[in-house]
Protein backbone atom coordinates (compact mmCIF):
# COMPACT_ATOMS: atom_id res chain seq x y z
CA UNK A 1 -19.00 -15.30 -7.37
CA UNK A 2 -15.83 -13.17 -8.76
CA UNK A 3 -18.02 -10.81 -10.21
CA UNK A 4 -19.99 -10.33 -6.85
CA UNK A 5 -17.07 -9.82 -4.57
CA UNK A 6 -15.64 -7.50 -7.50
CA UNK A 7 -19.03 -5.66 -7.15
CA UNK A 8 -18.61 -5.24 -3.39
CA UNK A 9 -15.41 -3.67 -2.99
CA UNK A 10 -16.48 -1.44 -0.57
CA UNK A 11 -16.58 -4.54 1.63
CA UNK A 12 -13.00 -5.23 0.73
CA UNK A 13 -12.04 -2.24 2.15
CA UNK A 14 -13.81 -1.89 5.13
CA UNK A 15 -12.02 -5.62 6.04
CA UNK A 16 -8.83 -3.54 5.16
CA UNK A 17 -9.62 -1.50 7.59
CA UNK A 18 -10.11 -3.40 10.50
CA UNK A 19 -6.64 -5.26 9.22
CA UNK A 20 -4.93 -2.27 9.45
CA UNK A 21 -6.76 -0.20 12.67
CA UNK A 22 -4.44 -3.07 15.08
CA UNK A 23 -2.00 -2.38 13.86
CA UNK A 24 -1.69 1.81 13.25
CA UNK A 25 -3.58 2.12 16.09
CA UNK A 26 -0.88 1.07 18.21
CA UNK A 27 1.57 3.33 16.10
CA UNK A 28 -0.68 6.22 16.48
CA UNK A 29 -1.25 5.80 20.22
CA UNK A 30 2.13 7.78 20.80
CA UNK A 31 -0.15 11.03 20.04
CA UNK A 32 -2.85 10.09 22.52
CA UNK A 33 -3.01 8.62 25.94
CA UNK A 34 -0.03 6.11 25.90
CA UNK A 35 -2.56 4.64 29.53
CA UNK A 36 -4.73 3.62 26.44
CA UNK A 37 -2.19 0.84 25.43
CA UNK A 38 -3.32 -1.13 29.00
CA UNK A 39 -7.04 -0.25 28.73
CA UNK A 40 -7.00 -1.97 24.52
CA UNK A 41 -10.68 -1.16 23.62
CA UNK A 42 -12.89 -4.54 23.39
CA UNK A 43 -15.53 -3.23 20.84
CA UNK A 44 -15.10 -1.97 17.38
CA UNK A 45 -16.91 1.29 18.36
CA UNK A 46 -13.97 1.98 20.85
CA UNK A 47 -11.20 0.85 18.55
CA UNK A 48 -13.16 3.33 16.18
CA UNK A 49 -13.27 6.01 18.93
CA UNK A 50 -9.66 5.54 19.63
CA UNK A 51 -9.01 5.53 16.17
CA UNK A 52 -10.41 8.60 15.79
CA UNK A 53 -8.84 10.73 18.53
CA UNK A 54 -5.27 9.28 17.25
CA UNK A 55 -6.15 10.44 13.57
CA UNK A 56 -6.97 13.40 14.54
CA UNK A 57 -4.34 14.21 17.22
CA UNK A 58 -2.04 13.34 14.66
CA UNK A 59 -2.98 15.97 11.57
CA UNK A 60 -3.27 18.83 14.85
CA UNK A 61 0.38 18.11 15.74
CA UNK A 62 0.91 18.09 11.41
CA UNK A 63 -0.71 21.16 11.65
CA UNK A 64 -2.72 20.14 8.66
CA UNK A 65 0.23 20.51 6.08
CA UNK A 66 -0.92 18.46 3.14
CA UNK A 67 2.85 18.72 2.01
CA UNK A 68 4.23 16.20 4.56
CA UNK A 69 3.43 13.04 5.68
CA UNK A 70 3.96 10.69 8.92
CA UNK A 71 6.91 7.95 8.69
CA UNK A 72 7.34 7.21 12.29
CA UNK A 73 7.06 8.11 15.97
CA UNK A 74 10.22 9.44 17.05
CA UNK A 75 10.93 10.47 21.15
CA UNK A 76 12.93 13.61 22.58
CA UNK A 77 13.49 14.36 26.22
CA UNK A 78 10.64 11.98 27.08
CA UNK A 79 8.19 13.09 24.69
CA UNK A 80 6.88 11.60 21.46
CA UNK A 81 6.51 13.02 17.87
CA UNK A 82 5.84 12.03 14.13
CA UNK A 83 8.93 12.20 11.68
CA UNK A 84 7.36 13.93 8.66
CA UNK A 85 8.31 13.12 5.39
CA UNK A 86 7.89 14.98 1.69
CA UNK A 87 5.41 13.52 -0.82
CA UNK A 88 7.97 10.84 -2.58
CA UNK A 89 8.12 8.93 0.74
CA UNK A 90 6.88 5.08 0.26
CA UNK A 91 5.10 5.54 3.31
CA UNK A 92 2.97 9.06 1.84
CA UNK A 93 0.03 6.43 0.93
CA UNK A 94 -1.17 5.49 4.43
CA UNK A 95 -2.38 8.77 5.74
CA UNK A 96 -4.74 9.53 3.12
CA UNK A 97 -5.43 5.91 2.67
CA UNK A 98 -6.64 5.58 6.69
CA UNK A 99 -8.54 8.95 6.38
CA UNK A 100 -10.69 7.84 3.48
CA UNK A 101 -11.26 4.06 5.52
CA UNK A 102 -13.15 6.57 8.07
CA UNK A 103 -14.98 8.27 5.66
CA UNK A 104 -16.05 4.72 4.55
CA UNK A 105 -17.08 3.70 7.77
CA UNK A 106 -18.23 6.85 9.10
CA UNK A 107 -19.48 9.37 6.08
CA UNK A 108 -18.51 12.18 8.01
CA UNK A 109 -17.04 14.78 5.44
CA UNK A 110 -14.48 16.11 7.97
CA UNK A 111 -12.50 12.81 6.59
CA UNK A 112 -13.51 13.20 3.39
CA UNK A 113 -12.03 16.29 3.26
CA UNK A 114 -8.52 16.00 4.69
CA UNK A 115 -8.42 12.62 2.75
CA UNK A 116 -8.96 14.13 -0.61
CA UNK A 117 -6.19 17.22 0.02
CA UNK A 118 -3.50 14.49 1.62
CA UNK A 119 -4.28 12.55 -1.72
CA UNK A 120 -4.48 15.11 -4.31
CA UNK A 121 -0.35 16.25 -3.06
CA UNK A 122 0.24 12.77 -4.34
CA UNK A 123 -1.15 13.39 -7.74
CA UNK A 124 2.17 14.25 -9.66
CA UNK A 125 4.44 11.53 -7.90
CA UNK A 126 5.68 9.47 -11.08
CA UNK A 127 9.23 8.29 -9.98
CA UNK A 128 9.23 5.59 -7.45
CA UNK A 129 8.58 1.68 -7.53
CA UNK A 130 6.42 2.44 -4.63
CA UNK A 131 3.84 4.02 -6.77
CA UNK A 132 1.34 1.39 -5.75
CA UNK A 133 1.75 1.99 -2.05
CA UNK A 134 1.34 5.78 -2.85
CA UNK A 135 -1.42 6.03 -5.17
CA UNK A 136 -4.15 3.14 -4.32
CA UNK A 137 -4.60 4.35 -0.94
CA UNK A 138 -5.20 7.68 -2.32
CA UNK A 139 -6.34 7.85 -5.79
CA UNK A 140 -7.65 4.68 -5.23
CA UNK A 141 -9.88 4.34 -2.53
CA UNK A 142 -11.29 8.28 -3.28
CA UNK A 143 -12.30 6.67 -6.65
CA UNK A 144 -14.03 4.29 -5.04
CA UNK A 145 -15.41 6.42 -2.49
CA UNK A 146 -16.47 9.30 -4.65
CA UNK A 147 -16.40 8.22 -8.33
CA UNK A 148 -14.71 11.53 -9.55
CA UNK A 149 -13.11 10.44 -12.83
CA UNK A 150 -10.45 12.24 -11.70
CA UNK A 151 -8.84 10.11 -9.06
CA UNK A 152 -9.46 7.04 -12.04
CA UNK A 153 -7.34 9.79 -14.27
CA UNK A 154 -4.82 9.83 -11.86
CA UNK A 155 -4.83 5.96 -11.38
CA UNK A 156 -4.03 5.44 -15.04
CA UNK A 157 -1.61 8.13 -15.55
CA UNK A 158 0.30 6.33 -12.15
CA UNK A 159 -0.63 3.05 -13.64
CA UNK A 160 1.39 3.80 -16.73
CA UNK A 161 4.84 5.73 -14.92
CA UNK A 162 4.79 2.07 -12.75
CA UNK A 163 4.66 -0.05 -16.01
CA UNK A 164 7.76 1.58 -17.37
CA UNK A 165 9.93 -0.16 -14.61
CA UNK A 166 8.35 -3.44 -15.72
CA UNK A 167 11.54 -5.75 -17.30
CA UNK A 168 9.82 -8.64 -19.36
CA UNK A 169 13.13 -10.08 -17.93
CA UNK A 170 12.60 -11.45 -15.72
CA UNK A 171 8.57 -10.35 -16.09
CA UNK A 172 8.35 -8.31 -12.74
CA UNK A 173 9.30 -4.86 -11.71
CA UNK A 174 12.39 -4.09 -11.42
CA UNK A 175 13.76 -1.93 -8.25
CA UNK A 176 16.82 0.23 -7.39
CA UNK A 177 18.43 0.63 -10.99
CA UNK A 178 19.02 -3.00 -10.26
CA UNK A 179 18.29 -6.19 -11.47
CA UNK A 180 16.42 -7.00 -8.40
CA UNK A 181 12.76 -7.45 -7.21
CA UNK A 182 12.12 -7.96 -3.88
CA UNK A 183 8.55 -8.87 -1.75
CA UNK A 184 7.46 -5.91 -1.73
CA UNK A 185 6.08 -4.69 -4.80
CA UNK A 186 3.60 -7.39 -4.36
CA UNK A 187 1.53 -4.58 -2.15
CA UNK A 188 2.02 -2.15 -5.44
CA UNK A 189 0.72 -4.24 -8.23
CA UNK A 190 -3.12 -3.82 -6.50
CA UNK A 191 -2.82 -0.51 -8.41
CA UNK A 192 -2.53 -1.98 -11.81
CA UNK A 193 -5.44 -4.41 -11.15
CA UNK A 194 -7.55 -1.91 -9.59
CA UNK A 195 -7.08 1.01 -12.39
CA UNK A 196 -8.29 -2.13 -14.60
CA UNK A 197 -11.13 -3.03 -12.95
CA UNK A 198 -12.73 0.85 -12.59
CA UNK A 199 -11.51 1.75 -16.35
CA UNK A 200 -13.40 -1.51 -17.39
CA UNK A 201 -16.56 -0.59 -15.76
CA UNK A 202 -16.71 2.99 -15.97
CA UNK A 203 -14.32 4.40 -18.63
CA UNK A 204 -14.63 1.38 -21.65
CA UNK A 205 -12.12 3.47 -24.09
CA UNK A 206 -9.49 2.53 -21.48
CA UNK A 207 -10.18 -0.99 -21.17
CA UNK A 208 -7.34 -1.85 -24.28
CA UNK A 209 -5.11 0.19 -22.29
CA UNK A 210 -5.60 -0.49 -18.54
CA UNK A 211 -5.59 -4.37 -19.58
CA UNK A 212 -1.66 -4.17 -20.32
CA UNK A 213 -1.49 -3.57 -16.20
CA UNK A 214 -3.33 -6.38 -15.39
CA UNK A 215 -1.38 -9.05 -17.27
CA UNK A 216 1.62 -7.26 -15.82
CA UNK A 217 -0.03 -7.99 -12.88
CA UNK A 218 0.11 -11.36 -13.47
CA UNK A 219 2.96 -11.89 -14.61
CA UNK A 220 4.82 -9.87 -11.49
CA UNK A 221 2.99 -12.07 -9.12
CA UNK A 222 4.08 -15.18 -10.87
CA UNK A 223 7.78 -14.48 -11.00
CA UNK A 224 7.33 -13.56 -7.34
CA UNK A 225 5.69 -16.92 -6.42
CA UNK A 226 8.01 -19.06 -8.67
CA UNK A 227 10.92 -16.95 -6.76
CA UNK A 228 10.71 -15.73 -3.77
CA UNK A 229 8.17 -17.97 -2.18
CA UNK A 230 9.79 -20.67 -0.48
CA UNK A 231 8.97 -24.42 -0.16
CA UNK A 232 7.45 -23.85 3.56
CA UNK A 233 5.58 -20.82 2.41
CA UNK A 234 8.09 -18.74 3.95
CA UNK A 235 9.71 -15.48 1.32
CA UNK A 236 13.03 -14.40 0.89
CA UNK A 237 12.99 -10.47 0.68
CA UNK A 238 15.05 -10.20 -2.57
CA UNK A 239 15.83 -12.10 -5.59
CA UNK A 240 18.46 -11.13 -8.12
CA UNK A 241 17.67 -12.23 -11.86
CA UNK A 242 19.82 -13.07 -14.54
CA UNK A 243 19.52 -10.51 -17.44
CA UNK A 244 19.54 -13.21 -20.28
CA UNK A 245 17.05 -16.19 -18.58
CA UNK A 246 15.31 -14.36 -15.79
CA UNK A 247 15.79 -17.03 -13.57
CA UNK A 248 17.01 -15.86 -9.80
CA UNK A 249 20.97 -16.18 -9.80
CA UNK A 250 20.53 -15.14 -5.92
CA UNK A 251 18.34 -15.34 -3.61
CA UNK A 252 18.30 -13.28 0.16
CA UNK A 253 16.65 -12.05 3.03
CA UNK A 254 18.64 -9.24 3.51
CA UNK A 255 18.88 -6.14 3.76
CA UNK A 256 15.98 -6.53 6.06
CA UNK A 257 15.02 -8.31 9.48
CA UNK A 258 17.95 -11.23 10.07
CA UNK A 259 18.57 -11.21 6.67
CA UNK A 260 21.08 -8.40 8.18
CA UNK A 261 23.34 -10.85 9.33
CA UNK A 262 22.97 -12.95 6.07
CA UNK A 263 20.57 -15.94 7.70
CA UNK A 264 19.02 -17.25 4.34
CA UNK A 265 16.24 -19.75 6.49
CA UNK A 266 15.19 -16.35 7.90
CA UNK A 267 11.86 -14.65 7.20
CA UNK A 268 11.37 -10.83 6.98
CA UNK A 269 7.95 -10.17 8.82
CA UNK A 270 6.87 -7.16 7.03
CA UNK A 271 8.15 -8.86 4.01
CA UNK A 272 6.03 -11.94 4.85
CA UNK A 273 2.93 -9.60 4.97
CA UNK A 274 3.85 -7.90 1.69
CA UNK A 275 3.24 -11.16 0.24
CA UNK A 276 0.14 -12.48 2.30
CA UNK A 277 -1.70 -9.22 1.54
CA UNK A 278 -0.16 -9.04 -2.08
CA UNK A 279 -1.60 -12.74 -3.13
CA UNK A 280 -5.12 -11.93 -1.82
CA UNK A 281 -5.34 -8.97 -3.47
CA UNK A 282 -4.67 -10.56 -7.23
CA UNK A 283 -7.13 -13.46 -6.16
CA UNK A 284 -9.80 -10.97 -5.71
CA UNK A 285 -9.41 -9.25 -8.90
């Protein structure tokens, strides 16, 4: 049954993208008829529709520059426009990632195309903890989409620059220079498990290589259930590790949601998904 669902990815990721068209849809709607918000499309061929007008309002206001990337929807004297951010954003992996979900769904090359220029500015990023987040949703999914050995290439090369900020104290990736891991990198570990899976099928001479990610894998999402998963199935955001044992020494919401005003019982929402979508992902690999 693994094997199967391993063997129908492209499934996977067309349920990825009706997960995330609720929710950027309603981020993107700032670019298109904000009257739309009342009038929330019923069908999936209107979400798609909707979808597709916000995508591309978006890039037109971007002016198609491959360089930069939307962060958020920011509003001036009534009106409302994207922040744009430089290529070693955490956020750079969502554009490209959406575009190639409508090339899934669609096979209209206009996607394809944007999607594999918005990806291939992300080739070179090596230096942040986010790599995951950057280069699955890019790399990744045009891999999957268009089995150019480049994109695995680039998956590996990623794969590897992510591995060096894995501590085997505490076995998990470490964050900010600190010893710290937070929720988070639970979304960024799919990479490792994914480069894996596509060197072990298509590219065997990196099978001995690639397989070093996936028990890293492993062992990051272990420490992160052992720590940071709570009793009620609730996460704390952060967990600071002792450099000897590897056990947490501290354990805290913050700096995010009410962890801001230091309320341990709290729960970080985005945090909370982190980990939802981060546990599914290593039980489908």
């Amino acid at each position: 049954e693994m094997q199967s669902a391993q063997q129908s990815l492209p499934q996977w990721f067309y349920v990825q993208f009706l997960m995330v068209t609720s929710f950027f849809t309603l981020i993107l709607l700032p670019t298109t008829n904000a009257a739309a918000i009342s009038e929330f499309p019923a069908s999936l061929e209107n979400v798609l529709e909707l979808f597709d007008q916000s995508l591309r309002a978006t890039m037109s206001e971007m002016r198609y520059n491959y360089k930069k990337f939307p962060h958020a929807v920011q509003t001036k004297g009534g009106k409302c426009s994207w922040e744009l951010v430089a290529d070693d954003h955490w956020v750079t992996g969502y554009l490209p990632g959406l575009l190639w979900q409508m090339y899934n769904v669609t096979k209209d090359d206009f996607w394809k195309k944007h999607a594999e220029s918005w990806s291939w500015s992300l080739r070179t990023n090596t230096k942040h903890h986010d790599l995951g987040m950057q280069i699955f949703y890019s790399a990744g999914l045009a891999y999957d989409l268009t089995n150019d050995p480049k994109w695995l290439d680039i998956m590996v090369t990623t794969s590897e620059h992510l591995s060096s900020r894995f501590r085997q104290v505490p076995k998990a990736i470490s964050v900010w220079g600190k010893n710290l891991v937070i929720i988070d990198t639970m979304i960024n570990i799919q990479l490792w498990t994914h480069a894996h899976y596509c060197a072990s099928r298509d590219k065997p001479e990196l099978k001995e290589k690639t397989q070093k990610y996936h028990d890293q894998a492993i062992m990051h999402a272990d420490t992160t259930l052992r720590e940071l998963v709570k009793v009620d199935g609730s996460t704390y955001h952060v967990f600071y590790y002792d450099r000897k044992t590897g056990k947490g020494s501290k354990h805290d919401t913050s700096p995010q949601g009410l962890g801001l005003v230091k309320n341990a019982r709290s729960v970080w929402s985005r945090g909370q998904a982190w980990g939802i979508y981060g546990f599914t992902s290593m039980f489908a690999y």
